[in-house]
C-alpha atoms as a PDB file:
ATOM      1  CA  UNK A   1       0.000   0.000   0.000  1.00  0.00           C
ATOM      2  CA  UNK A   2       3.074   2.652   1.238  1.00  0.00           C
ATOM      3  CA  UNK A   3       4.540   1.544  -2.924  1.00  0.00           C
ATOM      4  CA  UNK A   4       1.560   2.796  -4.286  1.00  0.00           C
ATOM      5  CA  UNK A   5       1.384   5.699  -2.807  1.00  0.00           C
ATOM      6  CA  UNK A   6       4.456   6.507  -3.632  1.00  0.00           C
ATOM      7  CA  UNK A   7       3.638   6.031  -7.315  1.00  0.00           C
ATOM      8  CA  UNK A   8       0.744   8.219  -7.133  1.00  0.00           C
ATOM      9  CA  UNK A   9       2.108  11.460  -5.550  1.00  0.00           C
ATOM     10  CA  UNK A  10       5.361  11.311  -8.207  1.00  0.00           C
ATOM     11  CA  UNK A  11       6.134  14.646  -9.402  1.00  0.00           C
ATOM     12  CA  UNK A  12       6.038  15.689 -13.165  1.00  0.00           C
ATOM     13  CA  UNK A  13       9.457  17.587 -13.519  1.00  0.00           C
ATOM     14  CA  UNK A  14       8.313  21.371 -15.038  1.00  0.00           C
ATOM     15  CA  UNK A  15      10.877  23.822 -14.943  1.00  0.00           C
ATOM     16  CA  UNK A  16      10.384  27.571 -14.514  1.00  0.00           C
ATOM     17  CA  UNK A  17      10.200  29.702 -17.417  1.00  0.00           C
ATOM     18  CA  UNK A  18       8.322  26.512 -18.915  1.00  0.00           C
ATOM     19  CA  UNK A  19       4.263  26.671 -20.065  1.00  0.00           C
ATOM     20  CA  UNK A  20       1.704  24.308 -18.413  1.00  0.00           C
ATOM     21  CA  UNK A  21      -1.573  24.201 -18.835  1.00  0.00           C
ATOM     22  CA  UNK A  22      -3.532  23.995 -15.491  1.00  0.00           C
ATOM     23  CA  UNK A  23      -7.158  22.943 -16.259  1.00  0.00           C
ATOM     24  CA  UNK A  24      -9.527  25.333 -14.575  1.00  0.00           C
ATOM     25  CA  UNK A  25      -7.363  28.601 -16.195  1.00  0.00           C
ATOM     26  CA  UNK A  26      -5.139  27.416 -19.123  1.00  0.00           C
ATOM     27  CA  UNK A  27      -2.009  28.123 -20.746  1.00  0.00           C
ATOM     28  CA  UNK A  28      -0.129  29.739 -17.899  1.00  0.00           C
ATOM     29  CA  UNK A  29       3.955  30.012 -17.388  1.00  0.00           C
ATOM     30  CA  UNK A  30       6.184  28.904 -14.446  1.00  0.00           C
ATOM     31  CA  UNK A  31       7.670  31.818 -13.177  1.00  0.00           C
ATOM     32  CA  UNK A  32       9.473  30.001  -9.823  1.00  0.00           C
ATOM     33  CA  UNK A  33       9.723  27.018  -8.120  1.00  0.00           C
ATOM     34  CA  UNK A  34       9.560  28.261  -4.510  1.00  0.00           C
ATOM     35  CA  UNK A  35       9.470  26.643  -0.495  1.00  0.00           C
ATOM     36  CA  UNK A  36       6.967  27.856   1.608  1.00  0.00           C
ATOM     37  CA  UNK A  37       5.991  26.817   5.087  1.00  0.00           C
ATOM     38  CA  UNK A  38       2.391  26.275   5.788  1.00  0.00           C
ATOM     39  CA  UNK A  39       1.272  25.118   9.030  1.00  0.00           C
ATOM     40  CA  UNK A  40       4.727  23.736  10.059  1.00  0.00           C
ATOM     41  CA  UNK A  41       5.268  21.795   6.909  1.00  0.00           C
ATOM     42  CA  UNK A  42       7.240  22.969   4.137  1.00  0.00           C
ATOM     43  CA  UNK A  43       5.975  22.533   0.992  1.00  0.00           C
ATOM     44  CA  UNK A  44       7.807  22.973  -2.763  1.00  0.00           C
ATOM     45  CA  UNK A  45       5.539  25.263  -5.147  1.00  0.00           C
ATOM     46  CA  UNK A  46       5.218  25.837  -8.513  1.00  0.00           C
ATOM     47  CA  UNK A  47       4.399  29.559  -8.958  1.00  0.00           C
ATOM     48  CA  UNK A  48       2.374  29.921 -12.636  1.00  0.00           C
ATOM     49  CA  UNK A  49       1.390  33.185 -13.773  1.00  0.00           C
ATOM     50  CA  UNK A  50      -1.833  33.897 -16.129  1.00  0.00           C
ATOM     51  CA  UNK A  51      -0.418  37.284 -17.746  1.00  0.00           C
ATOM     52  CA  UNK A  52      -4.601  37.615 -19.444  1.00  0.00           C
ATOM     53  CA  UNK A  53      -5.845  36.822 -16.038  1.00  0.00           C
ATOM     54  CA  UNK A  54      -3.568  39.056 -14.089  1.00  0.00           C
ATOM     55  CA  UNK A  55      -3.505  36.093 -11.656  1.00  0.00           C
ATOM     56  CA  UNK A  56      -0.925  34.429 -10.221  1.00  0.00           C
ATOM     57  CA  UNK A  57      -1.023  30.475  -8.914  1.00  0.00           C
ATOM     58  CA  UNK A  58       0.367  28.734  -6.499  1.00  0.00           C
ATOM     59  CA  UNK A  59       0.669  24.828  -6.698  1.00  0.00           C
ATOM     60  CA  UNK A  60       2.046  21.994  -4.617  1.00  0.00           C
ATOM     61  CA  UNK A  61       4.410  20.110  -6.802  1.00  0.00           C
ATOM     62  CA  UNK A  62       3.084  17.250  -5.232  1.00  0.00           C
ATOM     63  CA  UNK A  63      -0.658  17.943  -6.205  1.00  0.00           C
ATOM     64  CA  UNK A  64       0.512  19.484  -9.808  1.00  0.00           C
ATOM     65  CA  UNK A  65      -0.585  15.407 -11.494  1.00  0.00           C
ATOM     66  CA  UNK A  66      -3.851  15.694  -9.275  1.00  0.00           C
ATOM     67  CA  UNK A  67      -5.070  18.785 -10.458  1.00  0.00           C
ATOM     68  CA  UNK A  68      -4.721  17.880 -14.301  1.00  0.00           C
ATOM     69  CA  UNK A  69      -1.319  20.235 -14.386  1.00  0.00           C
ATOM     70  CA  UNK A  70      -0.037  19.125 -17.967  1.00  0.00           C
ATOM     71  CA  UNK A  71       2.633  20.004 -20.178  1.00  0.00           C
ATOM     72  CA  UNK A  72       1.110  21.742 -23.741  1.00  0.00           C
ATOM     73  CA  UNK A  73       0.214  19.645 -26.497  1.00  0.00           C
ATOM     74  CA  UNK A  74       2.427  18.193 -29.100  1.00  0.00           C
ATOM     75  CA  UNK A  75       1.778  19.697 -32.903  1.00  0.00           C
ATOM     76  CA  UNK A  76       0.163  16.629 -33.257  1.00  0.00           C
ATOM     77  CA  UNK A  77      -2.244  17.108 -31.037  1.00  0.00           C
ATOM     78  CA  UNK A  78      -3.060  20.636 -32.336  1.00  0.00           C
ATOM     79  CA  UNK A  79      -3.570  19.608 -35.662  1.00  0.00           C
ATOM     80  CA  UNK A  80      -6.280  16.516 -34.499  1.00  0.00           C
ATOM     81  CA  UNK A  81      -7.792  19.728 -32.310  1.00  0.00           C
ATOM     82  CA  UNK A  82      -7.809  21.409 -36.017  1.00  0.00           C
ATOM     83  CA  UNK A  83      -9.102  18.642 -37.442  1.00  0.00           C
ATOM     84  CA  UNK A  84     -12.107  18.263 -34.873  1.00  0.00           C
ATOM     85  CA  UNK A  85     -12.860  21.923 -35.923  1.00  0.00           C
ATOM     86  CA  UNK A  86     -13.685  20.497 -39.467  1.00  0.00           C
ATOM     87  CA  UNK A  87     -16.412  18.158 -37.952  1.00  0.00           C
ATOM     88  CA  UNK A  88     -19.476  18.885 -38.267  1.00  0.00           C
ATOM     89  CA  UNK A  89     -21.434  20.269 -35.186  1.00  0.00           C
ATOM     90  CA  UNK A  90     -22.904  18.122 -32.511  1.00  0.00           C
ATOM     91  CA  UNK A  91     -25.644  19.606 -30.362  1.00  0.00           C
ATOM     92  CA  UNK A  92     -27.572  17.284 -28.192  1.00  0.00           C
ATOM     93  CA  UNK A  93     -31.568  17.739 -27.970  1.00  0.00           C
ATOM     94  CA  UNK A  94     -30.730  18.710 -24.357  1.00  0.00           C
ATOM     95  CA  UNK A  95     -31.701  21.473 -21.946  1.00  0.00           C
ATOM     96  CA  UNK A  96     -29.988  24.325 -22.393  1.00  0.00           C
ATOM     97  CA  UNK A  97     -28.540  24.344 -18.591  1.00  0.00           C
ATOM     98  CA  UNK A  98     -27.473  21.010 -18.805  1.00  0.00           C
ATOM     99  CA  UNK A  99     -25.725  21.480 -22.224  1.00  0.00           C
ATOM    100  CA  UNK A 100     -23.843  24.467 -20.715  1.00  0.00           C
ATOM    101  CA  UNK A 101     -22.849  22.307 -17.525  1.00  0.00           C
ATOM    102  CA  UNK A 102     -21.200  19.712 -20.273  1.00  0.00           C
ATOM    103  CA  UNK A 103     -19.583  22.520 -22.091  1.00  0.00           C
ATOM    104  CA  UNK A 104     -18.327  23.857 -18.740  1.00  0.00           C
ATOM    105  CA  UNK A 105     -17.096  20.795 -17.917  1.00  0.00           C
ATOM    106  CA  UNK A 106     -15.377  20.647 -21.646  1.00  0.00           C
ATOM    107  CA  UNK A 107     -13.358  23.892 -20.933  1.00  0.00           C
ATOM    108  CA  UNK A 108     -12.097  23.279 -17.621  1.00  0.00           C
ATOM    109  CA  UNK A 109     -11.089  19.715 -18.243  1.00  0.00           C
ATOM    110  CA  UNK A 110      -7.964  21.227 -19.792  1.00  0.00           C
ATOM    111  CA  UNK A 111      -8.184  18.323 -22.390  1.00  0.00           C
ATOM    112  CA  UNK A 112      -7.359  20.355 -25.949  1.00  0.00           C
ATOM    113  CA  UNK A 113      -9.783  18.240 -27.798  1.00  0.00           C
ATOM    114  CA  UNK A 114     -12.412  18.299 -25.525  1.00  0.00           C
ATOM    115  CA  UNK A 115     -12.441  22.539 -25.804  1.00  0.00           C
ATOM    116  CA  UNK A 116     -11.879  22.111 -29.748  1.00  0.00           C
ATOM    117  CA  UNK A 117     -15.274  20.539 -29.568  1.00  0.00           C
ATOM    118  CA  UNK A 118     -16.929  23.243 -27.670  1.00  0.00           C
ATOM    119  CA  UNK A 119     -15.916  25.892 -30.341  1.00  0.00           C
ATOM    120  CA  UNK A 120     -16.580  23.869 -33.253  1.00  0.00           C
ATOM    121  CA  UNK A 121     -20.695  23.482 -31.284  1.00  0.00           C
ATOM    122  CA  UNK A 122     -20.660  26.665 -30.657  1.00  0.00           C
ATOM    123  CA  UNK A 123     -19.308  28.245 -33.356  1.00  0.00           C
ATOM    124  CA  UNK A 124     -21.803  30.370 -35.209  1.00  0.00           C
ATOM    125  CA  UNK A 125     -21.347  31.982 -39.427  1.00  0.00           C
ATOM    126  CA  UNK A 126     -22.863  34.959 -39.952  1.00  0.00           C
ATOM    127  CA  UNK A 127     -25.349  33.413 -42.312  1.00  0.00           C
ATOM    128  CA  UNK A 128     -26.989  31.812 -38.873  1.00  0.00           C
ATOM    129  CA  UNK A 129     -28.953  33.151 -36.056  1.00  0.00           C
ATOM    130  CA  UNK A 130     -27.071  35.405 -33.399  1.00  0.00           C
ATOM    131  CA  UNK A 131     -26.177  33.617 -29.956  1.00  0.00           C
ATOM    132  CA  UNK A 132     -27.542  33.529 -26.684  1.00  0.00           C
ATOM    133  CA  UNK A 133     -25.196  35.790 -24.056  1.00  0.00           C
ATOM    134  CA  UNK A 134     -24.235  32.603 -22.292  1.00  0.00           C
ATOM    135  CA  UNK A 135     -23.784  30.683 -25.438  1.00  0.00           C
ATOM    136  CA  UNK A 136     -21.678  33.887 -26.648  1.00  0.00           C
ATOM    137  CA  UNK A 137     -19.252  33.464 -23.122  1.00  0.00           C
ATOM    138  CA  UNK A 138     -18.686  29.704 -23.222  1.00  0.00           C
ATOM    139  CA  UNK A 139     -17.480  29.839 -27.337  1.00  0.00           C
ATOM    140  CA  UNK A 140     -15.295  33.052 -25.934  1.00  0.00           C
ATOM    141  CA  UNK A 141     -14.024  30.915 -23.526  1.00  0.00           C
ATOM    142  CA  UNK A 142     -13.330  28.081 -24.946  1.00  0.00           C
ATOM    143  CA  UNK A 143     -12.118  30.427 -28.021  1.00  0.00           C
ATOM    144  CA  UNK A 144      -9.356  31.818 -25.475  1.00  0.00           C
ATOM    145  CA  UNK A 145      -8.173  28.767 -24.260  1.00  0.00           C
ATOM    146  CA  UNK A 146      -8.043  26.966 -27.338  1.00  0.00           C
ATOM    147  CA  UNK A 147      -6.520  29.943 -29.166  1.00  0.00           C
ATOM    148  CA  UNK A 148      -3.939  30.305 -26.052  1.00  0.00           C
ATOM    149  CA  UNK A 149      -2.250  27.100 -26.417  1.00  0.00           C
ATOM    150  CA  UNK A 150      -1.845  26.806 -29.830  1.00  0.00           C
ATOM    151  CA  UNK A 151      -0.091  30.087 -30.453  1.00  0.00           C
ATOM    152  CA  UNK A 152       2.364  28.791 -27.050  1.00  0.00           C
ATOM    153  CA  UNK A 153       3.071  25.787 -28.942  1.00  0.00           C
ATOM    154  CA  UNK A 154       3.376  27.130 -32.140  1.00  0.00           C
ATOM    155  CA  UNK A 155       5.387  30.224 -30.302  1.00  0.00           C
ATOM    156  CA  UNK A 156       2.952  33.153 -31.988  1.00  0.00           C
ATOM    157  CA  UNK A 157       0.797  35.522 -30.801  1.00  0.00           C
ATOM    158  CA  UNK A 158      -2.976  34.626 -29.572  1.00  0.00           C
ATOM    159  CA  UNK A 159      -4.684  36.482 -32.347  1.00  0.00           C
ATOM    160  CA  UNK A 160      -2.937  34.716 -35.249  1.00  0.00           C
ATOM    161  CA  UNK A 161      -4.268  31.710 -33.311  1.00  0.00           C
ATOM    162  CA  UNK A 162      -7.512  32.836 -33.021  1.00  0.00           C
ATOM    163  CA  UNK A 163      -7.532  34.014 -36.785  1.00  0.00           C
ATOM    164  CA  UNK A 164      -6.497  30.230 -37.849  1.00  0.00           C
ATOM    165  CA  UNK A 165      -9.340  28.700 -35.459  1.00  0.00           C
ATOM    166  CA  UNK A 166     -11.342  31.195 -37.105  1.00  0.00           C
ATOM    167  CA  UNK A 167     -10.486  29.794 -41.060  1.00  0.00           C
ATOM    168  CA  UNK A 168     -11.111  26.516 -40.468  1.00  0.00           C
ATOM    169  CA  UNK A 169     -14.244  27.111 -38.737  1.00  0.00           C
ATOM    170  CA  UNK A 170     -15.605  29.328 -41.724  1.00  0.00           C
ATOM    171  CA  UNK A 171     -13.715  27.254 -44.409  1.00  0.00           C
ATOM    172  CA  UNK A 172     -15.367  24.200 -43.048  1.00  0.00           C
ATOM    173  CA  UNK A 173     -19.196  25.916 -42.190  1.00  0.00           C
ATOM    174  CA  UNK A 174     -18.989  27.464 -45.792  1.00  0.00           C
ATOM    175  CA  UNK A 175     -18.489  23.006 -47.099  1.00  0.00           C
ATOM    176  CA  UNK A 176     -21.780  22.295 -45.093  1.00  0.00           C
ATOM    177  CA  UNK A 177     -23.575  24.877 -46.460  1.00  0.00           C
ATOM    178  CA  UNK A 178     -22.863  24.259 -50.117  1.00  0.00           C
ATOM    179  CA  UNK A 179     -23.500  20.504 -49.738  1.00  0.00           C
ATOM    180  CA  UNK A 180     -27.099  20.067 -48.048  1.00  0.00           C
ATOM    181  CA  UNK A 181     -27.275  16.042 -48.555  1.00  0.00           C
ATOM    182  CA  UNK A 182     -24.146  15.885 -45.947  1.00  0.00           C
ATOM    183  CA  UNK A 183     -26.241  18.280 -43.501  1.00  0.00           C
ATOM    184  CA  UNK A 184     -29.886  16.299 -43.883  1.00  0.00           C
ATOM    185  CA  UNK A 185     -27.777  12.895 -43.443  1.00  0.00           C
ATOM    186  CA  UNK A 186     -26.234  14.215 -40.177  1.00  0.00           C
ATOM    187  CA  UNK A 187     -29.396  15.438 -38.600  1.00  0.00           C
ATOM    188  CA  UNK A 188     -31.085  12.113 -39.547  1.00  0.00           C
ATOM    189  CA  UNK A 189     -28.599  10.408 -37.758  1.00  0.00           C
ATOM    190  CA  UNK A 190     -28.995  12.709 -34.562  1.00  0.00           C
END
């Protein structure tokens, strides 16, 4: 029991000056790895800044695996995000609220494809009917975080990344329009 305990509170090795993402806030950067004591015990920290956020975090190394901490995605990984973006969208006959509680979920599970598929449901041309305000925040959201760690792993700025999630979304809306058989065979699957 003590061995697999052992196993499960290893450390992943980040450095400082290296990007993470941390699930609940995205891409952030270590800025330290610092010792504090708190309540007698000393603990070793990983100290991530959110420059967008203005927000600074403070995470037990130990806990960093627990809390979904991650390194960012390989290129690979962005392009199957890219490639998700192409799909076509995939709304559930749900209630609103509990559609919004699964995209929440989506965004803060830190899980690049998972927030790909949020913006590609979301996603709205302007050929189609405006969003709801709360529809509006979670594509923003998911937009941002999306948009945040491709351009730090393709080391460019967020609004070339948000201009490239933005092509492929129109490129591949603008297919779906032009060919309506592909659109009435998807909703009769649905």
């Amino acid at each position: 029991m003590a061995g697999d305990k052992k196993t499960t509170t290893k450390k992943l090795k980040f450095k400082t000056n290296e990007y993470v993402v941390y699930p609940a806030h995205g891409v952030g950067k270590i800025v330290d790895i610092e010792e504090q004591e708190i309540a007698g015990a000393s603990l070793e920290l990983y100290v991530i800044d959110f420059d967008k956020e203005k927000m600074r975090l403070r995470v037990p190394t130990s806990k960093s695996e627990a809390v979904g901490m991650r390194k960012l995605s390989e290129k690979v990984l962005v392009e199957q995000a890219l490639k998700v973006l192409k799909g076509r969208a995939r709304v559930k006959r749900t209630m609103w609220s509990r559609r919004a509680q699964e995209y929440e979920a989506k965004i803060n599970s830190g899980d690049l494809i998972l927030v790909a598929e949020v913006v590609r449901d979301l996603y709205r041309s302007e050929r189609q009917p405006e969003q709801s305000y709360s529809e509006r925040q979670l594509y923003e959201a998911a937009l941002d975080r999306m948009a945040r760690e491709i351009a730090a792993v393709n080391k460019y700025d967020e609004a070339s990344a948000i201009s490239e999630i933005e092509t492929v979304l129109e490129n591949s809306s603008s297919r779906a329009a032009k060919d309506p058989e592909t659109t009435d065979e998807a909703e009769k699957a649905a």
